[in-house]
N, C-alpha and C. Protein backbone atom coordinates (compact mmCIF):
# COMPACT_ATOMS: atom_id res chain seq x y z
N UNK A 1 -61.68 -31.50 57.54
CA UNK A 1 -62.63 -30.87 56.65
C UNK A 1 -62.29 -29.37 56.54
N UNK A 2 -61.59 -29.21 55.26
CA UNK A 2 -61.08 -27.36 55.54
C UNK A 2 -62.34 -26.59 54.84
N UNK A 3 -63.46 -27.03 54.31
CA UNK A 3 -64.32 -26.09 54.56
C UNK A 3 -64.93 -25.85 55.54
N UNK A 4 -65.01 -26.64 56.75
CA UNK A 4 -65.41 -25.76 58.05
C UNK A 4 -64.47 -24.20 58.50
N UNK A 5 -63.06 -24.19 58.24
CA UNK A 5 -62.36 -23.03 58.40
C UNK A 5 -62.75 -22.08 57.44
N UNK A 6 -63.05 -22.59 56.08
CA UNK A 6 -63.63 -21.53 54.80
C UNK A 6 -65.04 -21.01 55.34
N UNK A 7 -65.63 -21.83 55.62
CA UNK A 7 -67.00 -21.43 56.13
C UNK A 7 -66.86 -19.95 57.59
N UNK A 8 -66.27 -20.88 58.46
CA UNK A 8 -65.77 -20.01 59.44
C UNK A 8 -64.76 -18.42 58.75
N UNK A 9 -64.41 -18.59 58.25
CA UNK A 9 -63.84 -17.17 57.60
C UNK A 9 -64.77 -16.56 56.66
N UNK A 10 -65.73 -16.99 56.02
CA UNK A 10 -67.08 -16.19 55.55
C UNK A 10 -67.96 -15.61 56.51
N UNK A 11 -67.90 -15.81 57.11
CA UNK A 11 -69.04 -15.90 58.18
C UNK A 11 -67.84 -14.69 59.25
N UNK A 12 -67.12 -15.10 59.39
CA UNK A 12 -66.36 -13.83 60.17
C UNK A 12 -66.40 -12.65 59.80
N UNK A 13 -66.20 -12.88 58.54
CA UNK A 13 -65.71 -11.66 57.49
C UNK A 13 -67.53 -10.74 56.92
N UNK A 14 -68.70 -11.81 57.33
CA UNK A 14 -70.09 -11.35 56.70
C UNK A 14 -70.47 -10.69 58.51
N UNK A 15 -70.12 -11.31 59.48
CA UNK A 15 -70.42 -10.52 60.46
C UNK A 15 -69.44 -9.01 60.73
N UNK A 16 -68.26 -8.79 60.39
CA UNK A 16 -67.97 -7.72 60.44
C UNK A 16 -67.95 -6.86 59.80
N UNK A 17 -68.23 -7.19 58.40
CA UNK A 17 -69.24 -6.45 57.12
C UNK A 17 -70.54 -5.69 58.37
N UNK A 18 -71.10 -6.73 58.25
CA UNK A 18 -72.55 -6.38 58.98
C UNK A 18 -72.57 -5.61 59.89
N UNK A 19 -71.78 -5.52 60.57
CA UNK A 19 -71.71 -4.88 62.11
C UNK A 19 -71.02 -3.17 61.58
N UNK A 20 -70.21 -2.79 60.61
CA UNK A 20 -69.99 -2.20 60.20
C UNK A 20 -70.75 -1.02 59.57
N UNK A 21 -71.79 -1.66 59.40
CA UNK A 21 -73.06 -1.37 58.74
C UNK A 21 -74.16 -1.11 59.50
N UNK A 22 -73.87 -1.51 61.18
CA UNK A 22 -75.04 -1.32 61.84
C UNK A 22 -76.32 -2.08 62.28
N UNK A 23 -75.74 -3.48 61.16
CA UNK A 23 -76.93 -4.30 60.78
C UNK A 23 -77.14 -5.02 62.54
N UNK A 24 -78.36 -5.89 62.56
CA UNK A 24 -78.48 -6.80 63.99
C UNK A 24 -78.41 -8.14 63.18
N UNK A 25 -78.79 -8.35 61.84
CA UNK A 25 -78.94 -9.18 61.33
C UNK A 25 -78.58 -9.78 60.21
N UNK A 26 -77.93 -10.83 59.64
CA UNK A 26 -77.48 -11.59 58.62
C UNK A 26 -78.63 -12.53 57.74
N UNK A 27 -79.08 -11.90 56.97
CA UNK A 27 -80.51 -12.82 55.93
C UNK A 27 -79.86 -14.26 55.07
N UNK A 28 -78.96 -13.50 54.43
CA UNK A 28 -77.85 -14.47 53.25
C UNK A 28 -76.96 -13.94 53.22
N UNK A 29 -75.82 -14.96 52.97
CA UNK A 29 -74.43 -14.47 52.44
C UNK A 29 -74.70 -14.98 50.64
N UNK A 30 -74.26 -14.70 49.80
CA UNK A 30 -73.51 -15.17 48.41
C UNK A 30 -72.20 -15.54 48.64
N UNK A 31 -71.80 -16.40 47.65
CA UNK A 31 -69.82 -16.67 47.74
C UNK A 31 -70.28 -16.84 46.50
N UNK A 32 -69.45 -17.19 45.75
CA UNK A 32 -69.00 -17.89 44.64
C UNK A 32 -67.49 -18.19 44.76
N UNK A 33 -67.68 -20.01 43.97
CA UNK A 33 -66.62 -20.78 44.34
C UNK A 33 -65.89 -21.33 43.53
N UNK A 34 -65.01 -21.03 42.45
CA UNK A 34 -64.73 -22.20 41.70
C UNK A 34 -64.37 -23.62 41.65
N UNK A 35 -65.04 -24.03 40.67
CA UNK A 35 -64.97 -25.36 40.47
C UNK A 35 -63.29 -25.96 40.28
N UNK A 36 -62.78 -25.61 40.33
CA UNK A 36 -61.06 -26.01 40.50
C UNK A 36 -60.43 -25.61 41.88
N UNK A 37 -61.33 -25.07 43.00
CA UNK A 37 -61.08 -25.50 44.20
C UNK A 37 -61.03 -26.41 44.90
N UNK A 38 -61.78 -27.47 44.45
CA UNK A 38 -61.86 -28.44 45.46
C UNK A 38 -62.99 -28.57 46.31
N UNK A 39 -63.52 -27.28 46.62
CA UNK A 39 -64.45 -27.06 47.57
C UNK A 39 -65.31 -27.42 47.36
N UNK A 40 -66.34 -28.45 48.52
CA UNK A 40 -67.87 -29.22 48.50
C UNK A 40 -68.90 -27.98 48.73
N UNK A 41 -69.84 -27.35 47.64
CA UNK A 41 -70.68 -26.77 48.32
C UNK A 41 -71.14 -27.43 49.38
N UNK A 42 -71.63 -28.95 49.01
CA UNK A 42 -72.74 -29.35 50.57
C UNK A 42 -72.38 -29.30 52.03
N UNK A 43 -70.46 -29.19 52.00
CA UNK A 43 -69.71 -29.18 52.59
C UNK A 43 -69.52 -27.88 53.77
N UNK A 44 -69.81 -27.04 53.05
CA UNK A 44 -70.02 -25.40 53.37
C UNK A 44 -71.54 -25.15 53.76
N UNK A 45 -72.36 -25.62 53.41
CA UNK A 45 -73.36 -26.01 53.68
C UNK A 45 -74.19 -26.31 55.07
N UNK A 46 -73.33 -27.79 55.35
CA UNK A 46 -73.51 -28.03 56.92
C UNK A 46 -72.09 -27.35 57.80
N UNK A 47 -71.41 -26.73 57.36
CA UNK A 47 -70.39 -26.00 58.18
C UNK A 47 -71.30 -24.55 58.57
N UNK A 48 -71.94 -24.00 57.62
CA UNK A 48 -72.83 -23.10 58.00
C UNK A 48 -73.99 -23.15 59.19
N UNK A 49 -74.49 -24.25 59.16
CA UNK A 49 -75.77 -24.34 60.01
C UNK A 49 -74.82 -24.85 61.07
N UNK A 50 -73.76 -25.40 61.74
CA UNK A 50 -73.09 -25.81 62.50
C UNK A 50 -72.88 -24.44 63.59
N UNK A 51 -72.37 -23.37 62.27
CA UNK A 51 -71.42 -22.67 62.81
C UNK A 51 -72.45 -20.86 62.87
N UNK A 52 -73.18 -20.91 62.47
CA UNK A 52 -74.30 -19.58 62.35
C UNK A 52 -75.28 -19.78 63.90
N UNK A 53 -75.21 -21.07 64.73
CA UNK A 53 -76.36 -20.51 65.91
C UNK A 53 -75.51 -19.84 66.98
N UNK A 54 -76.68 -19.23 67.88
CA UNK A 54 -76.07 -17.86 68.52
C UNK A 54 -75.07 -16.52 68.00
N UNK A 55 -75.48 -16.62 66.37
CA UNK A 55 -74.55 -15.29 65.79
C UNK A 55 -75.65 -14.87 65.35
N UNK A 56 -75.02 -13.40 63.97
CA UNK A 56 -76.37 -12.81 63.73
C UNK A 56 -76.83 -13.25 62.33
N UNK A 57 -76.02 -14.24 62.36
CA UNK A 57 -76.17 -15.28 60.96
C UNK A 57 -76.96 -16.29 61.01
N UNK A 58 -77.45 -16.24 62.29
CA UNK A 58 -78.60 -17.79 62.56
C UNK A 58 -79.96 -17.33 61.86
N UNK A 59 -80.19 -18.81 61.56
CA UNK A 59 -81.63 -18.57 60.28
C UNK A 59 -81.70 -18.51 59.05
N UNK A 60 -80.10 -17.40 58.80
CA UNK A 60 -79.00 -16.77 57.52
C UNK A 60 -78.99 -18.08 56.40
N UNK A 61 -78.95 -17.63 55.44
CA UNK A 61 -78.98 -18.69 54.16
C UNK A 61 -77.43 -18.14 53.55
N UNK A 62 -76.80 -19.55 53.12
CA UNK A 62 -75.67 -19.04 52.62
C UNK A 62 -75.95 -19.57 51.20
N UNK A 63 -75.77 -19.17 49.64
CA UNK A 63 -75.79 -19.04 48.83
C UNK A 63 -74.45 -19.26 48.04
N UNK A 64 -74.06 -20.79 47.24
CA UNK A 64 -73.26 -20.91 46.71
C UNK A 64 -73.49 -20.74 45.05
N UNK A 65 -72.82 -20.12 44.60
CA UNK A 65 -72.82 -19.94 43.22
C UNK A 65 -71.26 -20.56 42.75
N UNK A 66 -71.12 -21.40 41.69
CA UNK A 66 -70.49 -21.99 41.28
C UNK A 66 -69.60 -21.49 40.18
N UNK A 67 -68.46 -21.57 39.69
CA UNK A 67 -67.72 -20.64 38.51
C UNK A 67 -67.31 -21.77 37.71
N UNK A 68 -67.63 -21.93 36.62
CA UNK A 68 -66.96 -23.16 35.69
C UNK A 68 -65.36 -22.57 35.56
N UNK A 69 -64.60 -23.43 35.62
CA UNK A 69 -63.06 -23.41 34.57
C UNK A 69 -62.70 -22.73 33.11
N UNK A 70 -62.32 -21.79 33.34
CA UNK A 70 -61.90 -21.32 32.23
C UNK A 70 -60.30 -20.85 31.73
N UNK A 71 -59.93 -20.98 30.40
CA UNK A 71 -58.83 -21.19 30.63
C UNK A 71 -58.50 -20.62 29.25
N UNK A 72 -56.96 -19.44 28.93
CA UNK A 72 -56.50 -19.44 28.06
C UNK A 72 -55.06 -19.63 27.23
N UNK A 73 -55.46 -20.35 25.90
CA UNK A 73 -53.93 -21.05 25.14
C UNK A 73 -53.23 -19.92 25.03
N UNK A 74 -51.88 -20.46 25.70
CA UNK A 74 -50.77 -19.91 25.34
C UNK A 74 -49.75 -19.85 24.19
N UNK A 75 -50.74 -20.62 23.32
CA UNK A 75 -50.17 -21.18 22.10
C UNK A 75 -50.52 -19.80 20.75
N UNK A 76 -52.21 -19.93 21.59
CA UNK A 76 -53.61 -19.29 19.93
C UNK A 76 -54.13 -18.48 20.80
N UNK A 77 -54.32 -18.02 22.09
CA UNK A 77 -54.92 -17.07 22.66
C UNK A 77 -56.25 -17.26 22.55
N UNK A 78 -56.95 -18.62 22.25
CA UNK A 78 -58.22 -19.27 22.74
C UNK A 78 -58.68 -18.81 24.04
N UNK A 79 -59.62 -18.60 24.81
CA UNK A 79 -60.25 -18.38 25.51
C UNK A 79 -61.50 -19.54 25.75
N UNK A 80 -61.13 -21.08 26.36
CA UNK A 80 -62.38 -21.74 26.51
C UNK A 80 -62.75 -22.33 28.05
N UNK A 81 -63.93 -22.59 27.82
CA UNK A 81 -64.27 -23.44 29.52
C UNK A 81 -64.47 -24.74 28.80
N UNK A 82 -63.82 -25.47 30.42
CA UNK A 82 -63.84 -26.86 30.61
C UNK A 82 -64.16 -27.27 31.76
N UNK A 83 -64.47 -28.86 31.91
CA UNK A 83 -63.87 -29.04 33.43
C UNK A 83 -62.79 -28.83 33.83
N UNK A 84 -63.08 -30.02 35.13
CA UNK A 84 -61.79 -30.39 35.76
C UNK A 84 -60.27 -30.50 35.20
N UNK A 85 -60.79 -31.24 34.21
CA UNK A 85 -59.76 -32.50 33.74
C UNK A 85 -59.34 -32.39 32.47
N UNK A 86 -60.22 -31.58 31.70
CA UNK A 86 -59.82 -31.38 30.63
C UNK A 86 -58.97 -30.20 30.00
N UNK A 87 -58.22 -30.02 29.85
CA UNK A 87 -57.30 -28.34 30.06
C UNK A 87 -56.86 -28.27 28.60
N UNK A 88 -57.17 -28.99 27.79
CA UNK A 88 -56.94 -29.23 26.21
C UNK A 88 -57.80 -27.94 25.29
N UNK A 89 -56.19 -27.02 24.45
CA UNK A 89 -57.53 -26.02 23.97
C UNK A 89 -58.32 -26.83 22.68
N UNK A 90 -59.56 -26.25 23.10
CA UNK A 90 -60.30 -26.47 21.77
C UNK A 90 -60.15 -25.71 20.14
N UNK A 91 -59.10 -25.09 20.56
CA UNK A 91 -58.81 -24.57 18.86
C UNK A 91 -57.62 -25.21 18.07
N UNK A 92 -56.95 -25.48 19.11
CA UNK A 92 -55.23 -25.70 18.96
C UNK A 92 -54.90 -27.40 19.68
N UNK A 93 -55.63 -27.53 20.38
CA UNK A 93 -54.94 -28.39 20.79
C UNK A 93 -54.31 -28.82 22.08
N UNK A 94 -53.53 -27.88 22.12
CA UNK A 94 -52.34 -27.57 23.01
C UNK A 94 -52.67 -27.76 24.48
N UNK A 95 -51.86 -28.22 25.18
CA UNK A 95 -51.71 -28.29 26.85
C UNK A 95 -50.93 -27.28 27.19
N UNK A 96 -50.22 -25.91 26.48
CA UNK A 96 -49.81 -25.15 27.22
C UNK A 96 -50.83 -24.17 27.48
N UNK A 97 -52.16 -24.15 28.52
CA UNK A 97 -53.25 -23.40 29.00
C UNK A 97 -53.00 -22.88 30.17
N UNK A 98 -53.37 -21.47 30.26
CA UNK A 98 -53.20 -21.10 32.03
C UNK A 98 -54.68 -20.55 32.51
N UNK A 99 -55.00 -21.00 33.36
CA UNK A 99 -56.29 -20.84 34.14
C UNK A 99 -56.80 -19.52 34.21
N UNK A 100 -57.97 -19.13 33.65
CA UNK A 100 -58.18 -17.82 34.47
C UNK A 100 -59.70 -17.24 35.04
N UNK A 101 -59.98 -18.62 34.83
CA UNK A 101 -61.21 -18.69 35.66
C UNK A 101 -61.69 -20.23 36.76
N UNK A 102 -62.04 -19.82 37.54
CA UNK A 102 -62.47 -21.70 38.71
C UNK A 102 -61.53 -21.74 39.68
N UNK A 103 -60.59 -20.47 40.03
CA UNK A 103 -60.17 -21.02 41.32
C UNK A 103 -60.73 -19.90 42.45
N UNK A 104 -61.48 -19.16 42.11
CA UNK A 104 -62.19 -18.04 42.86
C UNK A 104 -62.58 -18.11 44.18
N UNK A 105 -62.95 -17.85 45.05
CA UNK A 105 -63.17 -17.82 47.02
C UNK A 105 -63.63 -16.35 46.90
N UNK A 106 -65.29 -15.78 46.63
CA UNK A 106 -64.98 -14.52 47.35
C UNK A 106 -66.66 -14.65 47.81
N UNK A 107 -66.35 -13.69 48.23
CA UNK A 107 -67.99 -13.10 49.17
C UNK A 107 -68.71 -11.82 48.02
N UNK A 108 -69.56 -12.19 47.37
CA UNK A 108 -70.12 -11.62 46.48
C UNK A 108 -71.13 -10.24 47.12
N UNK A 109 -72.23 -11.01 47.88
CA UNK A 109 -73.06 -10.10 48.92
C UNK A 109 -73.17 -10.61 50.26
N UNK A 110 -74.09 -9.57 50.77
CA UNK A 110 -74.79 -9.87 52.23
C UNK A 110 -75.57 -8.97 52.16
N UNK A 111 -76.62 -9.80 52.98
CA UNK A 111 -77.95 -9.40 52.81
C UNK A 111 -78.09 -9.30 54.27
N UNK A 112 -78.83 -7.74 54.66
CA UNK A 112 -78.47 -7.52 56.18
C UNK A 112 -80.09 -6.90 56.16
N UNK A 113 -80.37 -6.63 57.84
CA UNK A 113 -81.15 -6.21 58.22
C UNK A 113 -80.76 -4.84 59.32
């Protein structure tokens, strides 16, 4: 399950934010994740409550926000969102599209005390 290591590297990276800061305490993290990762929010989810007791993240709510797929033709310079699966521009046609939105991993906030 490699979102337990994703989880575990948020959570590393929101406690030394925090501590940086002085904080004793971790309220919420934010991430946002794109949807062309792969990644299970629910997944990250219970890797959180697993992995937050005895830190200063226990109690801590982690907050997934989701990024749809977006993608532009290299053909017409379209700019559209899709899913997964669909990478077809909607103006043109074309399968020559390059991604430039849904593969995202970042830490948006933290919410400290």
């Amino acid at each position: 399950m490699h979102e337990m290591g994703i989880t575990s590297g948020i959570l590393a990276s929101a406690i030394d934010a925090a501590e940086a800061e002085g904080a004793t305490k971790i309220n919420s993290v934010t991430v946002s994740i794109g949807d062309l990762t792969e990644i299970v929010p629910d997944s990250l989810q219970f890797a959180w409550e697993a992995l937050t007791p005895g830190t200063m993240a226990e109690g801590g709510t982690l907050i997934v926000l989701s990024i749809t797929p977006k993608s532009r033709c290299l053909q017409c310079g379209n700019e559209f969102e899709h899913d997964k699966y669909n990478l077809l521009c909607t103006e043109c046609e074309s399968f020559l599209c390059e991604p430039i939105a849904g593969r995202e991993l970042r830490i948006d906030s933290i919410d400290i005390d």
